[in-house]
Protein backbone atom coordinates (compact mmCIF):
# COMPACT_ATOMS: atom_id res chain seq x y z
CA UNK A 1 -196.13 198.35 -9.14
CA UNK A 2 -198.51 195.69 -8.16
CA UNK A 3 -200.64 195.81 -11.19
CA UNK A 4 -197.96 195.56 -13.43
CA UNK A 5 -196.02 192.82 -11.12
CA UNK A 6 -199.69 191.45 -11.27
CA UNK A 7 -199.36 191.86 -15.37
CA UNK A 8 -195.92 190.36 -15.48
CA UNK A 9 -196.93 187.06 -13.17
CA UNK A 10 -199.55 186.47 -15.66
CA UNK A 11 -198.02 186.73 -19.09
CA UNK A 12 -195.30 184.44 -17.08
CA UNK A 13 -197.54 181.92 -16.32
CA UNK A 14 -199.24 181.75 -20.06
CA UNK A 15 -195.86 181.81 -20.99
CA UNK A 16 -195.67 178.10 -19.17
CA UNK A 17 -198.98 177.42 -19.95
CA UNK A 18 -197.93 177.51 -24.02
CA UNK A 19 -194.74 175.55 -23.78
CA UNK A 20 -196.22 172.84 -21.41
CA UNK A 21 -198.87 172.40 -24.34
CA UNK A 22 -196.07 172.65 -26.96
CA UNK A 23 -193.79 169.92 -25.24
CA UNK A 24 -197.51 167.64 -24.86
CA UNK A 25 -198.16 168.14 -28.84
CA UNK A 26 -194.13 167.45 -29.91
CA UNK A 27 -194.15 163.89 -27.28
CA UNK A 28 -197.79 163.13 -29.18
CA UNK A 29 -195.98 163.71 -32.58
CA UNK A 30 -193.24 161.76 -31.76
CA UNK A 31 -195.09 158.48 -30.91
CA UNK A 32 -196.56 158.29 -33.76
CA UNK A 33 -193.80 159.00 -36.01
CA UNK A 34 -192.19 155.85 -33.24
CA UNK A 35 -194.91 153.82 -34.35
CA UNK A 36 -194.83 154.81 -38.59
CA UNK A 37 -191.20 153.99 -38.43
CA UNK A 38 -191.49 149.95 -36.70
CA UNK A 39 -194.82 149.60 -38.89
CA UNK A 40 -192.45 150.71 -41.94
CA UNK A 41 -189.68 148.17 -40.98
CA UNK A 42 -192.37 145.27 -40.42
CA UNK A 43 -193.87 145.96 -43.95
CA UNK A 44 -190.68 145.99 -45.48
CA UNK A 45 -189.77 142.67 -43.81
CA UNK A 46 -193.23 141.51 -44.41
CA UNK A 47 -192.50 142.75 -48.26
CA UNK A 48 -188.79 140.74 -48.36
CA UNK A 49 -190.67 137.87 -47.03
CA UNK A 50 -192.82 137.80 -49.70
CA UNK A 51 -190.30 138.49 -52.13
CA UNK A 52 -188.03 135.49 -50.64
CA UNK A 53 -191.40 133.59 -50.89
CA UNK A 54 -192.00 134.59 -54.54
CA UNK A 55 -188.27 133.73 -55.83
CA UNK A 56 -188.48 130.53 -53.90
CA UNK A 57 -191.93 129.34 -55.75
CA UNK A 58 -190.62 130.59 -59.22
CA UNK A 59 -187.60 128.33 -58.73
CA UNK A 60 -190.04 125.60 -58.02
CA UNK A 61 -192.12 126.09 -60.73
CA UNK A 62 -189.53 126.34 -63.24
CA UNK A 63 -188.09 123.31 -62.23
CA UNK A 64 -190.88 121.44 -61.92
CA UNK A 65 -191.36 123.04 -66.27
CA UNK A 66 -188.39 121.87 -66.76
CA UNK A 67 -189.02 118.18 -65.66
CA UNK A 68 -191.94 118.31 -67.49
CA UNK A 69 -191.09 119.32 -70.32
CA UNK A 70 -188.04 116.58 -70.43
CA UNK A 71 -190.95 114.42 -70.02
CA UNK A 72 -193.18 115.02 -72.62
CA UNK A 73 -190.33 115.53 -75.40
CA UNK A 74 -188.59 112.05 -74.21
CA UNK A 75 -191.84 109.95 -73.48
CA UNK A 76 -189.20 106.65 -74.25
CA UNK A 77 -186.61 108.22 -72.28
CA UNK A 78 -186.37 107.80 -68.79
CA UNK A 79 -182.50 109.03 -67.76
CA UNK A 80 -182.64 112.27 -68.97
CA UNK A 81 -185.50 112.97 -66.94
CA UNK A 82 -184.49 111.54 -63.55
CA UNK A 83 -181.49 113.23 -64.16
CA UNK A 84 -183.08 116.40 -64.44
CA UNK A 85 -185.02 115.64 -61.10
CA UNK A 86 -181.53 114.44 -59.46
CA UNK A 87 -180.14 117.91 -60.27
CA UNK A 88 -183.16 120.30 -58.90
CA UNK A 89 -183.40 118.16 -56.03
CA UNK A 90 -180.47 119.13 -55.02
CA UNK A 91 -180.29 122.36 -55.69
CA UNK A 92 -183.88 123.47 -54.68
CA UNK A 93 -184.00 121.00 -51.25
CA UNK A 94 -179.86 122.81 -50.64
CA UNK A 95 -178.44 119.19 -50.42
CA UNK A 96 -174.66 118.17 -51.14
CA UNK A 97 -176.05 115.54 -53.55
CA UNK A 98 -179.17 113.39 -54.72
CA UNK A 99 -179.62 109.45 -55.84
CA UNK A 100 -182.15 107.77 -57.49
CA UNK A 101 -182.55 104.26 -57.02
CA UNK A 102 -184.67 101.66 -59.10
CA UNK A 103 -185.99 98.34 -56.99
CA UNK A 104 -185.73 95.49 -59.10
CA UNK A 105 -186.40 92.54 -56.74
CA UNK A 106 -185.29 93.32 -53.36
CA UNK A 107 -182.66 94.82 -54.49
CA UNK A 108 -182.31 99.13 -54.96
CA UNK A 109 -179.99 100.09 -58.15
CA UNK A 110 -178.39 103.51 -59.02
CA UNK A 111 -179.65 104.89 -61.50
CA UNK A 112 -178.93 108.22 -61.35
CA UNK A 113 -176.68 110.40 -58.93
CA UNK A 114 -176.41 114.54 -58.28
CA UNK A 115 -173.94 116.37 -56.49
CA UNK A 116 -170.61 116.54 -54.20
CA UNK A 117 -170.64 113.35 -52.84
CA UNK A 118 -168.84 110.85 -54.79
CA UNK A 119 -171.26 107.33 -55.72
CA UNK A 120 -169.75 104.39 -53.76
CA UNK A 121 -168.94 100.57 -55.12
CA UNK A 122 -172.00 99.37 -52.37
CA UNK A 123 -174.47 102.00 -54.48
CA UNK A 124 -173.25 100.56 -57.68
CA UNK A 125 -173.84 97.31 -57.18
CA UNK A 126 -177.22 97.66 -55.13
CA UNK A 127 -178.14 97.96 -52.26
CA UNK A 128 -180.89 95.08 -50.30
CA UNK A 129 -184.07 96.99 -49.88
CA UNK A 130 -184.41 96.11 -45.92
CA UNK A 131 -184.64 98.26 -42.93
CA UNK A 132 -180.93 98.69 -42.49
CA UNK A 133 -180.75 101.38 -44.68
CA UNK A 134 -182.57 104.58 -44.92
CA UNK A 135 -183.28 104.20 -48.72
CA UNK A 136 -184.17 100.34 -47.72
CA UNK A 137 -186.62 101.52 -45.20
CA UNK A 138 -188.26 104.09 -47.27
CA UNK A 139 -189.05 101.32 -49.98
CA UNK A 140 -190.65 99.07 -47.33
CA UNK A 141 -192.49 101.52 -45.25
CA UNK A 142 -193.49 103.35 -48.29
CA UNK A 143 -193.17 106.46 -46.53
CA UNK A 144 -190.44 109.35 -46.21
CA UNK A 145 -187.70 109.39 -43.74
CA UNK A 146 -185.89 111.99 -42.38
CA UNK A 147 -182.65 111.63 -40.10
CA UNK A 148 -180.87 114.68 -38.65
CA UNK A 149 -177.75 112.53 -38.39
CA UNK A 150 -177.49 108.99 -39.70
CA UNK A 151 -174.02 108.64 -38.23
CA UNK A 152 -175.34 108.77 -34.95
CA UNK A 153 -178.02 105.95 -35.77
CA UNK A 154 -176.13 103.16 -35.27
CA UNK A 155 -178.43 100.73 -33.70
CA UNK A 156 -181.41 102.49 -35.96
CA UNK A 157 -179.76 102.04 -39.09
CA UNK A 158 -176.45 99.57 -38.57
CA UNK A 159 -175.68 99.77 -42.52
CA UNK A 160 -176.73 103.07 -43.40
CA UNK A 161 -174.51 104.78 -40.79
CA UNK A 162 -172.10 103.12 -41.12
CA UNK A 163 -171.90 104.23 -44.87
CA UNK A 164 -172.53 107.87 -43.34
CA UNK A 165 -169.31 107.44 -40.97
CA UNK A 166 -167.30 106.24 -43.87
CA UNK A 167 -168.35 108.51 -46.83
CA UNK A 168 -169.13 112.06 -44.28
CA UNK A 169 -173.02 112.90 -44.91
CA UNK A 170 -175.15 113.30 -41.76
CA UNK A 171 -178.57 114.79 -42.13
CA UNK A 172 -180.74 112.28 -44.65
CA UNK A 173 -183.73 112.40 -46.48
CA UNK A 174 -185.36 109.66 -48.60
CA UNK A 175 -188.85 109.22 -50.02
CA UNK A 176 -190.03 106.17 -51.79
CA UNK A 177 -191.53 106.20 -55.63
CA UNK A 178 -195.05 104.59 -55.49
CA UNK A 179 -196.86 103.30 -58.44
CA UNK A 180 -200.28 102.41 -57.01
CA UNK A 181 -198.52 102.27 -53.35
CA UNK A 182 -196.32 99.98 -54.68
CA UNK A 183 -192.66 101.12 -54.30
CA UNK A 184 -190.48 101.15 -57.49
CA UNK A 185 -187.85 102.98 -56.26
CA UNK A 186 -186.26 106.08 -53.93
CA UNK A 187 -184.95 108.91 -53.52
CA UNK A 188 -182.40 110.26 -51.83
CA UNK A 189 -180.55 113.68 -51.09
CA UNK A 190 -177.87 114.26 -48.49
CA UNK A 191 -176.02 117.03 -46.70
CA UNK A 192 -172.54 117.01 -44.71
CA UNK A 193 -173.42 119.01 -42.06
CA UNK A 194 -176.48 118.43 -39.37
CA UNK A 195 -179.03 120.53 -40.83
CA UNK A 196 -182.70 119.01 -41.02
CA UNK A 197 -184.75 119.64 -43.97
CA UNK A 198 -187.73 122.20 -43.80
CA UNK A 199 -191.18 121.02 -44.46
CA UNK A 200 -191.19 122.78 -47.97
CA UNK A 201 -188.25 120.63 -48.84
CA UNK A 202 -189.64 117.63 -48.12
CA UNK A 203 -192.77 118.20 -49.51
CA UNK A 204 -190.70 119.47 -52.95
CA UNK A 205 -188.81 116.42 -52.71
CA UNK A 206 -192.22 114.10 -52.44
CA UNK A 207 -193.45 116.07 -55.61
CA UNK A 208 -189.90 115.33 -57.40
CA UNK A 209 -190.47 111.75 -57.11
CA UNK A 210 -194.32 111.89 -58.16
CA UNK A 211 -192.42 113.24 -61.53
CA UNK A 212 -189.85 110.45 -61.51
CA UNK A 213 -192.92 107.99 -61.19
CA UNK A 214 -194.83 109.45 -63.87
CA UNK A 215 -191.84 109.26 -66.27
CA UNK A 216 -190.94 105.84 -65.04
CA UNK A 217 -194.43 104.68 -65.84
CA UNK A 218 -194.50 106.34 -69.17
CA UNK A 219 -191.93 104.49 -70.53
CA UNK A 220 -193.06 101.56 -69.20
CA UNK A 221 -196.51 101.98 -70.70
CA UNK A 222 -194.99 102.83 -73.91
CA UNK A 223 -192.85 99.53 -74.05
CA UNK A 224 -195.69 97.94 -73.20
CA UNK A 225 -197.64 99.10 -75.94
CA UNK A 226 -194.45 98.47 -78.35
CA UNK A 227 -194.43 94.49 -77.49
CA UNK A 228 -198.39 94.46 -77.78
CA UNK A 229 -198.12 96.43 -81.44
CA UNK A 230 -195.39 94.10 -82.47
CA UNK A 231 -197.12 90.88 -81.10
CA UNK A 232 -200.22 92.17 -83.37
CA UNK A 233 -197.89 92.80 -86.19
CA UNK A 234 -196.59 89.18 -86.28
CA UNK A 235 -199.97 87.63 -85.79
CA UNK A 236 -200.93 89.80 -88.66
CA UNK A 237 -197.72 88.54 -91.03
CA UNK A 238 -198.48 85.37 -89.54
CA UNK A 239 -202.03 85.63 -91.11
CA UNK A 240 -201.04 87.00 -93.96
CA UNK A 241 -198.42 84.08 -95.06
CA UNK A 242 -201.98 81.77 -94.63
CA UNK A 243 -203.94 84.11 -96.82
CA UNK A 244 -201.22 83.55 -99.54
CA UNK A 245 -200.81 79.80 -98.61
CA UNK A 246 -201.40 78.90 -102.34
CA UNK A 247 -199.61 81.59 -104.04
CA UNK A 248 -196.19 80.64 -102.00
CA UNK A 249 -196.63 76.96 -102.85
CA UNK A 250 -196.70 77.97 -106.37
CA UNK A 251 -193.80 80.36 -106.47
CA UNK A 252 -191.63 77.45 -104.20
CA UNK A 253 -193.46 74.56 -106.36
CA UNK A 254 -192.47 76.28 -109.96
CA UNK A 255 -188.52 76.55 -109.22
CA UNK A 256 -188.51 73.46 -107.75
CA UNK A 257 -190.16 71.96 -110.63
CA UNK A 258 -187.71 73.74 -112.63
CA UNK A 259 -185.06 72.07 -111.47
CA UNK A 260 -186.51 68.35 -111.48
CA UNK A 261 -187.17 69.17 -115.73
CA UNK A 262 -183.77 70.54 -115.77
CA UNK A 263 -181.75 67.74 -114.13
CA UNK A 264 -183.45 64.75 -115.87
CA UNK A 265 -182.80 66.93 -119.39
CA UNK A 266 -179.15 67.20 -117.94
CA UNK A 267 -178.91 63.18 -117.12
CA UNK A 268 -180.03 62.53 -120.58
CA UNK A 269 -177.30 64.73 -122.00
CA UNK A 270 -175.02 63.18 -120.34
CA UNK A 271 -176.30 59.90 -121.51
CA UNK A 272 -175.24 60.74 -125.06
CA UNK A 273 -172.67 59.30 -126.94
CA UNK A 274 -170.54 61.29 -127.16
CA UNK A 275 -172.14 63.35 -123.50
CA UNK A 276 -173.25 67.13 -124.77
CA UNK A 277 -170.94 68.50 -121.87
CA UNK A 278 -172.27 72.26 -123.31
CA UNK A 279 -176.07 71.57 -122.87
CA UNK A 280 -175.49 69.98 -119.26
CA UNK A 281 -172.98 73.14 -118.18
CA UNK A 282 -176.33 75.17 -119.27
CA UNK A 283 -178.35 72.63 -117.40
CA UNK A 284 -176.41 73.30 -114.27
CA UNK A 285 -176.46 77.09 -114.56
CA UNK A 286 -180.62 77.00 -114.74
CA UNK A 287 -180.68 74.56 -111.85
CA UNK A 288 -178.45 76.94 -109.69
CA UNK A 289 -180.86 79.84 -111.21
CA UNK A 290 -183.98 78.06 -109.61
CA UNK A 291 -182.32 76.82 -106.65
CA UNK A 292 -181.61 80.30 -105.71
CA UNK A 293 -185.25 81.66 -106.86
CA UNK A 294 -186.71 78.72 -104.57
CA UNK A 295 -184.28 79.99 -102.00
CA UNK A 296 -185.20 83.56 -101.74
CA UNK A 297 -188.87 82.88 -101.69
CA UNK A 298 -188.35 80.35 -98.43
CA UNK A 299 -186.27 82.96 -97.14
CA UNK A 300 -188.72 86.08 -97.24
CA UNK A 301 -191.14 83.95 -96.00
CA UNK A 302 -189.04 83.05 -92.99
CA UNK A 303 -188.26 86.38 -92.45
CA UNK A 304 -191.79 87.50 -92.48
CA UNK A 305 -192.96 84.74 -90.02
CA UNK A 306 -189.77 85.04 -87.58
CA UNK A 307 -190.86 86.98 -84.90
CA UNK A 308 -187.82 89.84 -84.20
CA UNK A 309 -186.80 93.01 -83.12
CA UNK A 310 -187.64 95.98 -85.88
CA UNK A 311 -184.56 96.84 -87.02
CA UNK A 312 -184.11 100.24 -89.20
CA UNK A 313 -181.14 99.62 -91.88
CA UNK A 314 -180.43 101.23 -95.48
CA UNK A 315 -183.26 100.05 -97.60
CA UNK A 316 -184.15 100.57 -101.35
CA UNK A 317 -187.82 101.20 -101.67
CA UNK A 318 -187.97 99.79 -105.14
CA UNK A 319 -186.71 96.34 -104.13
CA UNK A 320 -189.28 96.01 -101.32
CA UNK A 321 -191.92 96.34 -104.07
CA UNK A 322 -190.18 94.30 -106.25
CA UNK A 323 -190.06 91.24 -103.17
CA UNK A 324 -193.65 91.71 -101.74
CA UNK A 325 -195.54 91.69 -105.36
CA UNK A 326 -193.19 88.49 -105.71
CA UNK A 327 -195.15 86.69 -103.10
CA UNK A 328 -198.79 88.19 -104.47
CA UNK A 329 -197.85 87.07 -107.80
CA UNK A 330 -200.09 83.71 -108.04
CA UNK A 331 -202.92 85.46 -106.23
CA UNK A 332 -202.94 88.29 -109.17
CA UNK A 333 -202.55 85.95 -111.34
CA UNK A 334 -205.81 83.53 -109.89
CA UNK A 335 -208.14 87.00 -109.58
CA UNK A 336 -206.98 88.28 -113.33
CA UNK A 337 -205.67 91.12 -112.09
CA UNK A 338 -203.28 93.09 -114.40
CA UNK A 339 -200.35 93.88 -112.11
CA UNK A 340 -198.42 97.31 -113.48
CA UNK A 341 -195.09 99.01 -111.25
CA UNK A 342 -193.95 102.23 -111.63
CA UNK A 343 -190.97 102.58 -109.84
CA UNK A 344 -188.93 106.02 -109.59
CA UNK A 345 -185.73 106.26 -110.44
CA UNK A 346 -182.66 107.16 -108.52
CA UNK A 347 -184.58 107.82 -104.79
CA UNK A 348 -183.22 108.16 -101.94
CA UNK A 349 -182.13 105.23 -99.51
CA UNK A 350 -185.30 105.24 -97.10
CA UNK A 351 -184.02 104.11 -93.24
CA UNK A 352 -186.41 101.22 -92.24
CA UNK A 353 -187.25 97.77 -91.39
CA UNK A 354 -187.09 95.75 -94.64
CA UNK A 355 -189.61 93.20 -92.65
CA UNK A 356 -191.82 95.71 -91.47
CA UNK A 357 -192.32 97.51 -94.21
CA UNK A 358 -193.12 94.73 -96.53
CA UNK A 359 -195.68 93.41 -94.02
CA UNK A 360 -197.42 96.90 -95.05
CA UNK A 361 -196.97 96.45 -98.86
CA UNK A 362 -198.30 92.65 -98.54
CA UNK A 363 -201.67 94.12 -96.48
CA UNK A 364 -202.27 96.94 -98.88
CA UNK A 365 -201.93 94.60 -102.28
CA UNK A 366 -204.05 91.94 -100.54
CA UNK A 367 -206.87 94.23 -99.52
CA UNK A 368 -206.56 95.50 -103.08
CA UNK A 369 -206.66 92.06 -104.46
CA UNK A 370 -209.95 91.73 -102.41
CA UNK A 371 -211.79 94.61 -103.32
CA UNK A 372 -211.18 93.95 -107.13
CA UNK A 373 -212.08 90.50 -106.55
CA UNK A 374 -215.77 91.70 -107.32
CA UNK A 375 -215.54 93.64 -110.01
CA UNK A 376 -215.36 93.15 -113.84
CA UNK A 377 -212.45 90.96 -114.81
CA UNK A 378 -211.92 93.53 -117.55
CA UNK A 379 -211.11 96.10 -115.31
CA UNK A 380 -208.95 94.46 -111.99
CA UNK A 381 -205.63 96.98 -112.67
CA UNK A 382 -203.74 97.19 -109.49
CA UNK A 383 -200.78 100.09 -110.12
CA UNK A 384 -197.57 99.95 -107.45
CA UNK A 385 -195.85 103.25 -107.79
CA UNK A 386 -193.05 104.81 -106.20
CA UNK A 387 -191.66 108.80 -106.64
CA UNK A 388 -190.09 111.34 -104.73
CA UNK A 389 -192.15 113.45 -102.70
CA UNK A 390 -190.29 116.04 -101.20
CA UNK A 391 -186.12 116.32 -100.78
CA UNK A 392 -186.11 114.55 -97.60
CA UNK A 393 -189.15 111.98 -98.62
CA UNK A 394 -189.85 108.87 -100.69
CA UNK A 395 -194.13 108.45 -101.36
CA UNK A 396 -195.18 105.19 -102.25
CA UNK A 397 -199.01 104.97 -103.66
CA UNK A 398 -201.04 101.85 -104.52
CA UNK A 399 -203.74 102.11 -106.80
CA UNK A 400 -206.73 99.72 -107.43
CA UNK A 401 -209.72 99.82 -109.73
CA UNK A 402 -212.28 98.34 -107.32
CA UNK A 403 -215.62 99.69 -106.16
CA UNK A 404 -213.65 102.44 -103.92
CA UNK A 405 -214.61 103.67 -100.36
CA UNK A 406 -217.34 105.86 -99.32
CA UNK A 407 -216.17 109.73 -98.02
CA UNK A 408 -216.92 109.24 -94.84
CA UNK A 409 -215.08 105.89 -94.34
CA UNK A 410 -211.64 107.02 -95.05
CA UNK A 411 -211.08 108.85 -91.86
CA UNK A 412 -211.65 105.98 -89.87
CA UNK A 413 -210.08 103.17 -91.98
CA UNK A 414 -207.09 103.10 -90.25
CA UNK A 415 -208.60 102.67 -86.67
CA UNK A 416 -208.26 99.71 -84.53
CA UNK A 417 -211.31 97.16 -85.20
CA UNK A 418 -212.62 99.14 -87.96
CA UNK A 419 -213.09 96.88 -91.03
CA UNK A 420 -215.29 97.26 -94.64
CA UNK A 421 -214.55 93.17 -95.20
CA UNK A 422 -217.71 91.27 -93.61
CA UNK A 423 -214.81 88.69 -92.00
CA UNK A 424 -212.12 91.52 -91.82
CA UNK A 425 -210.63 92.01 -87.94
CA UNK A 426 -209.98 95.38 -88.80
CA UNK A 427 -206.04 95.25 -87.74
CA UNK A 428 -204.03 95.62 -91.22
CA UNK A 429 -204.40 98.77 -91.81
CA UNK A 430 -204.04 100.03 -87.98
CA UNK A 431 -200.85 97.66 -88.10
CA UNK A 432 -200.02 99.50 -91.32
CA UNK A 433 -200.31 102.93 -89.85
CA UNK A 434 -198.80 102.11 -86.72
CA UNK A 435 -195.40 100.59 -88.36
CA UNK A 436 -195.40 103.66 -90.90
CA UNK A 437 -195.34 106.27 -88.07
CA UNK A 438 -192.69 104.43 -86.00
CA UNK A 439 -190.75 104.93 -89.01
CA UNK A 440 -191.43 108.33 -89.31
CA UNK A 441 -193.85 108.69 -91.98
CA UNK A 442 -197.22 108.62 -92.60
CA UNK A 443 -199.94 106.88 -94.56
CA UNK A 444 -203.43 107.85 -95.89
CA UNK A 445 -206.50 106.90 -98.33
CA UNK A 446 -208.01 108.80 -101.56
CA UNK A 447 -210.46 107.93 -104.10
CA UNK A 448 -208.91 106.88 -107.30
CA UNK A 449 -209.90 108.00 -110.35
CA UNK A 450 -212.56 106.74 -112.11
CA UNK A 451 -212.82 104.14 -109.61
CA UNK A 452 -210.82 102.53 -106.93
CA UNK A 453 -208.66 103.86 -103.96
CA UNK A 454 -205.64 104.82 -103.55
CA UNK A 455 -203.52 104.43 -100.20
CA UNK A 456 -200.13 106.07 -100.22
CA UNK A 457 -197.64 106.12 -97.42
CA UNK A 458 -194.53 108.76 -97.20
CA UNK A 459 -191.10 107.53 -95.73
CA UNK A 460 -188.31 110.04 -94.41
CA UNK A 461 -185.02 109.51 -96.33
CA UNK A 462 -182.09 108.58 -94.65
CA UNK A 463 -180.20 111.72 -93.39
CA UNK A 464 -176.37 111.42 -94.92
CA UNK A 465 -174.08 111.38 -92.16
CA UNK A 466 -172.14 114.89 -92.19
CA UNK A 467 -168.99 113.62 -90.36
């Protein structure tokens, strides 16, 4: 009996033994498990935050494309573009509304507004660009400010919370547009409720007005650039009128001396006994004929000389030849140079600036004039044509029989400066080229045949209006 109770108390306590080790390997089994499951649940909030992080930059980038993109497909156009930045301001930054403002003087205009809350008579009609106002004080500090509640920033901001009080927006955030830490503008997005902006937001909102500044300056740059082209091109018609100086005189001179024949022929018929009423009614008739011709010459030359506004109206191709080789007429006729037009019939109405467009007919007959001006008498044949070149194009070509251009020359003959004359400026033709792309169009140089060049410029036709 004691051996086996001896037996029994030992199987008992290996019995203990195995479930004591058991119980120590299922509590070691279960920690880690524990400690799988709160690593899983940080790497899946980890993962989310990444995610948030990821949707969040994708939204900024695409908006930031979008502006962009406005930008560079409306380099002349400024309000779609700050409207563009107005709406993803607001949306991206979570604001009840955004306002761009442009500083002209001391005083901040609207010029573009986003959102819920409604623009206000004092926004409209600008607002002074002092420290009174958040938007004022962002212009003169040239920094961003952020207030978590404006209404409660009475002695801080006297004007601008007031406006808060009145209108219902609390937190504010403004940031100035710089050009060259100069401001030009702000601005500004809102919310109704005291909530601060993060950092990201404000830092997105500083990048939104970078792009407002860079389209702001584009267009400016581009104006610029339009006044300085058009000041060239009326120094250039300006120059041109003196070039032709004596051909003018002579097509003003011969009407006029038309009309002094005519009128003493008509005294003298009236002189007559019995007066030849007939032969002075016909007298009268030619001196309103040359009065007119006299008239129209003075008047294209005005209009040529007149410095104003391009302005792109119906135009018939064929008559602008027809009135520019009018004023080169003389100066043909003093080089012997045998003047031929070919104009197309029935084109299409071209949409351009009739002034314009004969300042680039005058420059391409006078530097034909001058290239011929060297060459046999014999064979000075200057050709003017005009023709259809596509169903939406008119092509106008001007041929000359001169010594022609060398190969390499023609790709940079209608670059500022460059000039083949030895007292050329080299402007014309970069006028020339710069007028016929404004318009649409475009112009090039080719060796004529057997001799010569030939520049030819296209023009779009007008589109018919489908209303």
């Amino acid at each position: 009996m004691s051996r086996n109770g001896a037996k029994t108390r030992t199987h008992g306590g290996k019995l203990r033994l195995t479930r004591t080790k058991a119980k120590t390997r299922v509590g070691r089994t279960r920690q880690p498990r524990a400690d799988l499951e709160q690593q899983l649940k940080a790497s899946r909030r980890e993962i989310a935050q990444v995610r948030e992080h990821l949707v969040e930059a994708l939204e900024q980038q695409t908006a930031t494309s979008e502006v962009l993109r406005i930008i560079s497909s409306s380099p002349t156009e400024i309000q779609p573009v700050l409207d563009a930045v107005g709406a993803n301001a607001a949306r991206l930054c979570e604001a009840n509304n955004a306002v761009i403002f442009r500083l002209e003087g001391d005083v901040l205009r609207l010029v573009a507004s986003h959102g819920e809350i409604p623009t206000t008579s004092h926004a409209r009609e600008g607002t002074p660009a002092n420290r009174d106002t958040v938007i004022g004080r962002a212009a003169c500090d040239r920094r961003t400010i952020h207030v978590h509640d404006l209404a409660a920033e009475d002695s801080e901001y006297p004007v601008g919370s007031g406006h808060a009080k009145r209108e219902g927006h609390r937190t504010t955030l403004a940031t100035p547009l710089l050009r060259k830490d100069t401001p030009i503008g702000v601005i500004l997005i809102r919310r109704m409720e005291i909530r601060p902006f993060s950092d990201k937001q404000i830092a997105l909102l500083e990048t939104f007005a970078d792009q407002a500044v860079i389209a702001i300056e584009n267009v400016r740059l581009f104006e610029a650039e339009k006044q300085r082209t058009m000041a060239l091109a009326h120094a250039n018609r300006v120059a041109t009128m003196g070039h032709l100086a004596a051909s003018i005189a002579h097509e003003v001179t011969q009407p006029i001396a038309a009309v002094v024949t005519t009128a003493d022929a008509a005294l003298r018929w009236l002189g007559a006994q019995p007066p030849d009423l007939g032969e002075v009614r016909q007298a009268l008739g030619d001196i309103m004929k040359d009065g007119k011709r006299a008239s129209d010459v003075i008047g294209r030359i005005r209009s040529l000389i007149k410095k104003l506004p391009p302005r792109h109206d119906p135009l018939d191709i064929n008559q602008a030849i027809f009135d520019a080789t009018s004023l080169t007429r003389s100066e043909l006729l003093r080089h012997h140079i045998a003047l031929q037009i070919q104009p197309a019939q029935e084109l299409p109405v071209v949409q351009a600036d009739r002034i314009q467009l004969q300042q680039v007919l005058l420059n391409l007959i006078i530097n034909a004039i001058e290239a011929m001006s060297a060459a046999n008498e014999a064979t000075r044949q200057l050709l003017i044509s005009s023709a259809s070149n596509a169903v939406d194009s008119v092509l106008v070509a001007v041929r000359d029989s001169g010594p022609g251009l060398t190969p390499e020359s023609f790709d940079r003959l209608f670059h500022a400066f460059h000039t083949t004359k030895p007292d050329g400026m080299g402007m014309g033709l970069s006028i020339c080229r710069s007028i016929i792309e404004a318009h649409g169009g475009r112009i090039w140089a080719t060796a004529n045949a057997p001799r010569g060049a030939i520049f030819q410029f296209t023009l779009p036709a007008r589109r018919e209006s489908t209303s």
